[in-house]
Protein backbone atom coordinates (compact mmCIF):
# COMPACT_ATOMS: atom_id res chain seq x y z
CA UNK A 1 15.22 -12.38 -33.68
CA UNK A 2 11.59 -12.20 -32.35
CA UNK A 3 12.31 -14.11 -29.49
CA UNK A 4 15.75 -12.58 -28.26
CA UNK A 5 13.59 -9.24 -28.59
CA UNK A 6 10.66 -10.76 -26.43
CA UNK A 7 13.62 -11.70 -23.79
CA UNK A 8 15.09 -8.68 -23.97
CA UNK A 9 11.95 -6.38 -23.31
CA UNK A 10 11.41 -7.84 -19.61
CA UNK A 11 14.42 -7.59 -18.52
CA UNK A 12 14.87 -3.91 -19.91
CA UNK A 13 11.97 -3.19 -18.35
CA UNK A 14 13.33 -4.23 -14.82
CA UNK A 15 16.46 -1.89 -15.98
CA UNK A 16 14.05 1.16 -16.61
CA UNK A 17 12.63 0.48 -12.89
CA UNK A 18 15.74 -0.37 -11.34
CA UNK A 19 17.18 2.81 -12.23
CA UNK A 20 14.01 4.69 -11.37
CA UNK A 21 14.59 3.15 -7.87
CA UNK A 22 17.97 4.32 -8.14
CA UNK A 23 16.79 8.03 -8.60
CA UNK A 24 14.78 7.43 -5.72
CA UNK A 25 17.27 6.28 -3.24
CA UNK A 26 19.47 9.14 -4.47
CA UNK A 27 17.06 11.85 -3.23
CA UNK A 28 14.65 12.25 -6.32
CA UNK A 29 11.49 11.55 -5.05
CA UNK A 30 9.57 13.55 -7.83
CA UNK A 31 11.71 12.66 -10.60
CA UNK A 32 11.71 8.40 -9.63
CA UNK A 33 7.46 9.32 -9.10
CA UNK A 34 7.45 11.13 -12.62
CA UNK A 35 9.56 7.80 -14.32
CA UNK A 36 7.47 5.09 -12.44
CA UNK A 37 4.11 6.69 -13.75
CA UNK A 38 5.45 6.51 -17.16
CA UNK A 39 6.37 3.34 -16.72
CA UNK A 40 3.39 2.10 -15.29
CA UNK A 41 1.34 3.71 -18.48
CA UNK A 42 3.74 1.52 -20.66
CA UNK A 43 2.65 -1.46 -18.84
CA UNK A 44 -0.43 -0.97 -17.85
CA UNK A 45 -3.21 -1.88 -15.47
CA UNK A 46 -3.05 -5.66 -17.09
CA UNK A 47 0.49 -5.61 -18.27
CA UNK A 48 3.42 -8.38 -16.73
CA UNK A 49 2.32 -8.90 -13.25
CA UNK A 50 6.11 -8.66 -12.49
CA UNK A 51 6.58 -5.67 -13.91
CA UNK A 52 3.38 -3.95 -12.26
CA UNK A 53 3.90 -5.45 -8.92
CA UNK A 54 7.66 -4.17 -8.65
CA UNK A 55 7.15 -1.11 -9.88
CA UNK A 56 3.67 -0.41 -7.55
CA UNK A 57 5.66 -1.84 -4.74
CA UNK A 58 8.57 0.79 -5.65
CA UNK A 59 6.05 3.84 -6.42
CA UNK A 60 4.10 3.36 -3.44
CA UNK A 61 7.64 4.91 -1.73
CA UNK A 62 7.46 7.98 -3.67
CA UNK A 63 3.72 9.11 -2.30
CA UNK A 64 3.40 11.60 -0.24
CA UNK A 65 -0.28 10.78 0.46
CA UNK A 66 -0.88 7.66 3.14
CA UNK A 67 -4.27 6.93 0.87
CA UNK A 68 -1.99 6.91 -2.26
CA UNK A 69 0.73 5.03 -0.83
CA UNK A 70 -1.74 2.15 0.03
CA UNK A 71 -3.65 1.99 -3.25
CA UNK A 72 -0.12 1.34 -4.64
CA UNK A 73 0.79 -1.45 -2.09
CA UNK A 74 -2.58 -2.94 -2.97
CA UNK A 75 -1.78 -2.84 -6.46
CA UNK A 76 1.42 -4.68 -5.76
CA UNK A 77 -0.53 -7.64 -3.69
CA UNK A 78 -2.66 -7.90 -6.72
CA UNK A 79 0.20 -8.16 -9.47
CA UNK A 80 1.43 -10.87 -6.96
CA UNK A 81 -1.05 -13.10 -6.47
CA UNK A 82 -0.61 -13.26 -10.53
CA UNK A 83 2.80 -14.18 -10.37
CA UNK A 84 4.26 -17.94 -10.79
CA UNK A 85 7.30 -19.25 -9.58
CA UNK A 86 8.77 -19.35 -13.61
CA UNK A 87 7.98 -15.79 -14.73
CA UNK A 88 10.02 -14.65 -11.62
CA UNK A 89 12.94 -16.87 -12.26
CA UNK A 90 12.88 -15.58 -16.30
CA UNK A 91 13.55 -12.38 -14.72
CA UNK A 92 15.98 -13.07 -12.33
CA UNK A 93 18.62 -15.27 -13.21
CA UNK A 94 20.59 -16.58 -10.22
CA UNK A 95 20.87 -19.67 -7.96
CA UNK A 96 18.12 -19.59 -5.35
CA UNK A 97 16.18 -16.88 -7.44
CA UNK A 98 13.67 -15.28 -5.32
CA UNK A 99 10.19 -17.08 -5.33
CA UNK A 100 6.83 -15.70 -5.61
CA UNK A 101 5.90 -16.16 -2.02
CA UNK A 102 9.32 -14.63 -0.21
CA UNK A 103 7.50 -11.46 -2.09
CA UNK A 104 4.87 -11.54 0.50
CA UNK A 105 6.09 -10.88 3.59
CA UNK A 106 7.65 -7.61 2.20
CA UNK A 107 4.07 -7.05 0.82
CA UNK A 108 1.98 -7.78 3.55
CA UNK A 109 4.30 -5.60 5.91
CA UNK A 110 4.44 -2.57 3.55
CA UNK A 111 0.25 -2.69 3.39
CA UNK A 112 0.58 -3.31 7.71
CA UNK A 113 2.51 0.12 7.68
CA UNK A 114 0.12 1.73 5.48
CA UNK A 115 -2.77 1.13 7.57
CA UNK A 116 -0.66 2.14 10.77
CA UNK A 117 -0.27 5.48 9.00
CA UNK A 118 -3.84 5.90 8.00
CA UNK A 119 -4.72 5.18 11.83
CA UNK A 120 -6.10 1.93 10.71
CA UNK A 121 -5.27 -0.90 13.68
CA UNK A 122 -7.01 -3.51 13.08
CA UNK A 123 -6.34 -3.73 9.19
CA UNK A 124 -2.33 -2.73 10.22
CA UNK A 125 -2.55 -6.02 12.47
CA UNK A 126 -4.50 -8.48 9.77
CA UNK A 127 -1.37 -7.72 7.75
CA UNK A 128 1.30 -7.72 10.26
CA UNK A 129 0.19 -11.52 11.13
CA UNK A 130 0.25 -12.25 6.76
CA UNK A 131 3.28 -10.94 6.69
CA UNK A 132 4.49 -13.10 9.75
CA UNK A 133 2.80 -16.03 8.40
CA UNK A 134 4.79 -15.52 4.95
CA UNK A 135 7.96 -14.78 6.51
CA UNK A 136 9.57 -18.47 6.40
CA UNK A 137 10.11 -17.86 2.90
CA UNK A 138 12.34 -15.33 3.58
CA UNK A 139 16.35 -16.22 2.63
CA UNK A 140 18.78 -15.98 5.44
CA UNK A 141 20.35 -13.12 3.79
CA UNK A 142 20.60 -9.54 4.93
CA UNK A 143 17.65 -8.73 3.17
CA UNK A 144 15.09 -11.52 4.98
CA UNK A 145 16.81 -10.29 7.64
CA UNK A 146 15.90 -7.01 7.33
CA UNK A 147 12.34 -7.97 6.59
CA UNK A 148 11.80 -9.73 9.92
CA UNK A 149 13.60 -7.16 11.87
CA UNK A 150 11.13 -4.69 10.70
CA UNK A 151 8.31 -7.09 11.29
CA UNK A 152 9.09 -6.94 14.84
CA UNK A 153 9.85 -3.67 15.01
CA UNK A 154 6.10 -3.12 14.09
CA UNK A 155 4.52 -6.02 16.03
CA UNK A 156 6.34 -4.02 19.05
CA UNK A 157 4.58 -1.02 17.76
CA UNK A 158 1.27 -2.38 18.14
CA UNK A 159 1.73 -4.67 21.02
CA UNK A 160 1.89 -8.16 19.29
CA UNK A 161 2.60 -11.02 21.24
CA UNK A 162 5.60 -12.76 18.50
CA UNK A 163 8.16 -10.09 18.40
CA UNK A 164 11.00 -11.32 16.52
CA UNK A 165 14.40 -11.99 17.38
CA UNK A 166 16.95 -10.11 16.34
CA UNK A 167 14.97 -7.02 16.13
CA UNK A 168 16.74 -3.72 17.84
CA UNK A 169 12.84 -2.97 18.94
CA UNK A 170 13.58 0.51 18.29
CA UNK A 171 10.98 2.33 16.14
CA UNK A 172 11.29 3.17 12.44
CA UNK A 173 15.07 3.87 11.03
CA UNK A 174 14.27 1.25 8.58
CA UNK A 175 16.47 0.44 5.77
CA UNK A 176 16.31 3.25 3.07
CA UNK A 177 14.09 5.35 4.87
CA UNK A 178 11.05 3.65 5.39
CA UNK A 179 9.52 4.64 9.38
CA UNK A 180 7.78 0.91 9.65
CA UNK A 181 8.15 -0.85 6.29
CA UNK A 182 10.69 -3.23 5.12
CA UNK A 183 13.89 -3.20 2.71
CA UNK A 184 13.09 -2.92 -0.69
CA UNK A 185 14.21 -5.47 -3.00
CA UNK A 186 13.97 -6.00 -6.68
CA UNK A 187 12.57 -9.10 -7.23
């Protein structure tokens, strides 16, 4: 019974996110801000790296402070480089479930953006060329292609030479409201 419980927990965990994404997507910034942080004082600072580095990656959406938004992108990164391969597959439970490194080109783009916001250049390019770098182990599925699309969009922004293909070049209009960062996807 122990061990159906301890199987049970993650995944209900990813519910209690998923459906603070949900709120968030539906217009309730405050409320999806207000779940996350009690969520994220469930968890805590050393809790599941999966669990911290979805939900930072998700609350990071809900800031209305550049600063803020970044130290929650960073905290994402962090959870991530934690991660393994098997702790994402408990989680998600489907052929070709999503690996640890398709996780950072969405990452690495969402910290690029960050930086463009906080006037930041140099630090928005570093990032922009990780998340390139990273972004073969993207599916070829709406949602990698939504991720290079808005890769592009930003290396257009700051004059990188590797736009990608497929891109509309047109600024922002991102997927669920992001100006410059990518889809967001439960992992």
């Amino acid at each position: 019974m122990a061990e159906r419980q301890e199987q049970v927990a993650p995944e209900a965990m990813m519910t209690r996110i998923g459906q603070a994404v949900m709120l968030h997507h539906g217009g309730d910034r405050e409320e999806a801000r207000d779940r996350f942080l009690g969520l994220w004082a469930e968890i805590g600072e050393h809790g599941d790296p999966l669990h911290r580095c979805t939900l930072a990656h998700y609350m990071a959406d809900t800031q209305d402070d550049p600063s803020d938004e970044l130290a929650w992108d960073l905290r994402a990164l962090s959870a991530a480089e934690e991660l393994s391969d098997e702790r994402v597959a408990e989680v998600v439970r489907h052929e070709g479930a999503l690996a640890v490194r398709a996780l950072y080109p969405s990452l690495h783009l969402n910290l690029a953006a960050d930086y463009v916001k906080l006037d930041r250049p140099e630090a928005a390019r570093t990032h922009l060329r990780r998340a390139r770098g990273a972004a073969d182990a993207l599916g070829d599925d709406s949602y990698g292609d939504g991720v290079r699309a808005a890769i592009g969009r930003l290396e257009s922004r700051l004059g990188e030479e590797e736009p990608s293909g497929g891109s509309d070049g047109s600024p922002g209009g991102g997927p669920e409201g992001d100006s410059w960062g990518p889809p967001r996807q439960r992992p």
